[in-house]
C-alpha atoms as a PDB file:
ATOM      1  CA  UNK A   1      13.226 -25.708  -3.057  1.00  0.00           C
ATOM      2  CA  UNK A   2      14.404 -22.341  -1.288  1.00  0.00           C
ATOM      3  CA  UNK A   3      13.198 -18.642  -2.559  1.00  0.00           C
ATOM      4  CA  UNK A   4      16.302 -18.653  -5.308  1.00  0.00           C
ATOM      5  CA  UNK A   5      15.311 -22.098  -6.363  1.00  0.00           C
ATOM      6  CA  UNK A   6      11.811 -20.247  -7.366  1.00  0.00           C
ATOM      7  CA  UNK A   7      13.262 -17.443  -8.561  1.00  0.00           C
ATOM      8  CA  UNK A   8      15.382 -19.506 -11.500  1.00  0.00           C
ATOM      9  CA  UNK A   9      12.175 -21.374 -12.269  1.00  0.00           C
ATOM     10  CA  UNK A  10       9.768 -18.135 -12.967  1.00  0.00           C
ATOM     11  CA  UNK A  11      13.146 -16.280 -14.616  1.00  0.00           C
ATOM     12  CA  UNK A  12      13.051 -18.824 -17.707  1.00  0.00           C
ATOM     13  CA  UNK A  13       9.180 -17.721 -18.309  1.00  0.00           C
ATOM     14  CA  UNK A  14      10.068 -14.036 -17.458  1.00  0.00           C
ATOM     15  CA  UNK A  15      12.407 -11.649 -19.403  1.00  0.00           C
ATOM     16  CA  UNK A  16      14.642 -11.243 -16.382  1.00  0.00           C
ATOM     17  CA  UNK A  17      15.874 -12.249 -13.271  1.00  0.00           C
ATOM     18  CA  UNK A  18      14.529  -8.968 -11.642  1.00  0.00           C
ATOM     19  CA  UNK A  19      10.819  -9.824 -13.062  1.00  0.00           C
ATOM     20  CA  UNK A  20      10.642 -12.833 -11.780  1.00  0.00           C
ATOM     21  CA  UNK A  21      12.030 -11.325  -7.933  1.00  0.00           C
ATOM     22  CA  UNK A  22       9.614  -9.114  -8.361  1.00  0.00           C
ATOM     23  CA  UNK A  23       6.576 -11.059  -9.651  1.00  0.00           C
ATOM     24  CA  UNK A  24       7.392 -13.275  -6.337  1.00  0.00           C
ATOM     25  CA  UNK A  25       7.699 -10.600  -4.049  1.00  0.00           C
ATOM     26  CA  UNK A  26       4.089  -9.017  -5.346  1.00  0.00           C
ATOM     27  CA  UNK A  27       2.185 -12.195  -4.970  1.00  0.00           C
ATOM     28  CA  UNK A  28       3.825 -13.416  -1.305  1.00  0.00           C
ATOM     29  CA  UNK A  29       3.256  -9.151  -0.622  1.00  0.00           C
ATOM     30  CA  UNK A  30      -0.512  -9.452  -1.289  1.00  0.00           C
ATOM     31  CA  UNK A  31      -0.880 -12.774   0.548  1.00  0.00           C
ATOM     32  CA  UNK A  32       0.336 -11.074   3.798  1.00  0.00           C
ATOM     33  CA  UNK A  33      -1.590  -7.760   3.635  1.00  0.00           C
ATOM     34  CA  UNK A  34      -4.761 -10.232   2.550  1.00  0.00           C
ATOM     35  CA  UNK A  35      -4.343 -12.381   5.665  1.00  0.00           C
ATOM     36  CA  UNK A  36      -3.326  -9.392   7.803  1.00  0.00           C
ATOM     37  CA  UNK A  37      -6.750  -8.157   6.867  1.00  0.00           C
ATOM     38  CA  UNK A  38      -8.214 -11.514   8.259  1.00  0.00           C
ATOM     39  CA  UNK A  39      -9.388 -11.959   4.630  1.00  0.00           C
ATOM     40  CA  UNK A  40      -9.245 -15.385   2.829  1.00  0.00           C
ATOM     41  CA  UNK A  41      -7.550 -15.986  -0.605  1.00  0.00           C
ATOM     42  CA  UNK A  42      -8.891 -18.832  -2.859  1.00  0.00           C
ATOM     43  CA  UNK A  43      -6.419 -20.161  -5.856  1.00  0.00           C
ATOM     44  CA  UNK A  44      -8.856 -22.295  -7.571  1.00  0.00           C
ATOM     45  CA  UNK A  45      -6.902 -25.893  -7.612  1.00  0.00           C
ATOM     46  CA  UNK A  46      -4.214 -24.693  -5.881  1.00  0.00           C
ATOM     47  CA  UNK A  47      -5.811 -24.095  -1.948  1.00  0.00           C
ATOM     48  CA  UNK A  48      -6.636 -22.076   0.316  1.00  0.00           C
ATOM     49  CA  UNK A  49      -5.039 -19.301   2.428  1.00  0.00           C
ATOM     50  CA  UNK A  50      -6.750 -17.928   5.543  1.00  0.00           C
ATOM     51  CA  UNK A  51      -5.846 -17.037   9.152  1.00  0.00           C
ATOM     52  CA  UNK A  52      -7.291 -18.616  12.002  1.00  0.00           C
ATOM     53  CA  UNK A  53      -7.726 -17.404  15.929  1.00  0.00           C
ATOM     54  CA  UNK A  54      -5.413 -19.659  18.539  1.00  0.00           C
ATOM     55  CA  UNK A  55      -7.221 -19.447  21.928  1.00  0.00           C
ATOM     56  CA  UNK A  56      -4.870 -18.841  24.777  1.00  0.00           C
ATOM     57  CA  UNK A  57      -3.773 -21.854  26.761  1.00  0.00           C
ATOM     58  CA  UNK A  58      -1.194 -23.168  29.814  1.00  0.00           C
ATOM     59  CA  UNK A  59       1.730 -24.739  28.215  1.00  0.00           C
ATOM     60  CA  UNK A  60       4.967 -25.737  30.287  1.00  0.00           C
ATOM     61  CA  UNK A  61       8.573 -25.302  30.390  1.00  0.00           C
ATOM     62  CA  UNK A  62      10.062 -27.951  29.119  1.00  0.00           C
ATOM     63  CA  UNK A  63      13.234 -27.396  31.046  1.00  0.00           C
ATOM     64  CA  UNK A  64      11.685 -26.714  34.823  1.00  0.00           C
ATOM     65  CA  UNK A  65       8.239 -28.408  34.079  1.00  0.00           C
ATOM     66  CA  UNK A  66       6.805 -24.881  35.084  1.00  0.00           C
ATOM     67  CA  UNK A  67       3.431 -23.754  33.714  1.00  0.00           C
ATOM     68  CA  UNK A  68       3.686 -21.000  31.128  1.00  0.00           C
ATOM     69  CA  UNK A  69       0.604 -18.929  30.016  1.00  0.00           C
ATOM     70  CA  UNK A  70       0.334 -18.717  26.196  1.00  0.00           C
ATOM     71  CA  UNK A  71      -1.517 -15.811  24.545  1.00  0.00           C
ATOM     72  CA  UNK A  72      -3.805 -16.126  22.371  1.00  0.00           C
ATOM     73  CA  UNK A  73      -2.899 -15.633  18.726  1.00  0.00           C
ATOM     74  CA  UNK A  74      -3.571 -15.226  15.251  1.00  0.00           C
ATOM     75  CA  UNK A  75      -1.810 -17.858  12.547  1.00  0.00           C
ATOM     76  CA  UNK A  76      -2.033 -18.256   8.781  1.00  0.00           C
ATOM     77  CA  UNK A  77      -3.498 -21.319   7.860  1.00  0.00           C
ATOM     78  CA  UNK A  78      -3.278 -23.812   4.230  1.00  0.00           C
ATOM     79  CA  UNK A  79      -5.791 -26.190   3.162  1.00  0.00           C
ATOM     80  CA  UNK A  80      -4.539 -27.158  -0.369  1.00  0.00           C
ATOM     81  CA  UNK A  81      -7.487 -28.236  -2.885  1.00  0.00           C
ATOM     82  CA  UNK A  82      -8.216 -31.336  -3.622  1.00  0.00           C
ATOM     83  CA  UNK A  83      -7.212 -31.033  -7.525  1.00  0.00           C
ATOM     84  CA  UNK A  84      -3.489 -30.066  -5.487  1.00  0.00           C
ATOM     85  CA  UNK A  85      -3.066 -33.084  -3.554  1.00  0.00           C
ATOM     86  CA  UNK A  86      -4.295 -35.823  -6.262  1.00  0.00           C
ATOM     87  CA  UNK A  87      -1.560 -33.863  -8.564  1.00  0.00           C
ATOM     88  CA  UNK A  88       1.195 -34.535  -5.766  1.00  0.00           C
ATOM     89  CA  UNK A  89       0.062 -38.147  -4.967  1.00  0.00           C
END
């Protein structure tokens, strides 16, 4: 399912097209500024949303075999409840 797949399924329990883009829009919005604020976001049933810290490492080139440093980062992270994956099983 793409973002226009998503959009067609919350339009038929919206008014309009544009309320449902912009219902979308608000929630993925608030996820990003949550998880930019290294805050977690619980959806009870759904799962969990939080970010997590990557230490830095030595990874290679796969094309010369060289060694290539790797920062360390910050990623988002999902670990869907367990009331989610019995309902997709």
């Amino acid at each position: 399912m793409k973002k226009t797949d998503l959009v067609n399924e919350v339009a038929k329990v919206t008014e309009t097209k544009k309320e449902a883009v912009m219902a979308i829009e608000i929630f993925l919005g608030t996820i990003k500024k949550t998880l930019k604020k290294r805050d977690k976001i619980y959806l009870s049933g759904f799962g969990t949303f939080s970010i997590v810290k990557r230490k830095a490492r030595t990874g290679r080139n796969p094309k010369t075999g060289e060694a290539v440093k790797i920062a360390a980062k910050f990623t988002p992270k999902f670990k869907p409840a367990r009331a989610f994956k019995e309902a997709v099983q």
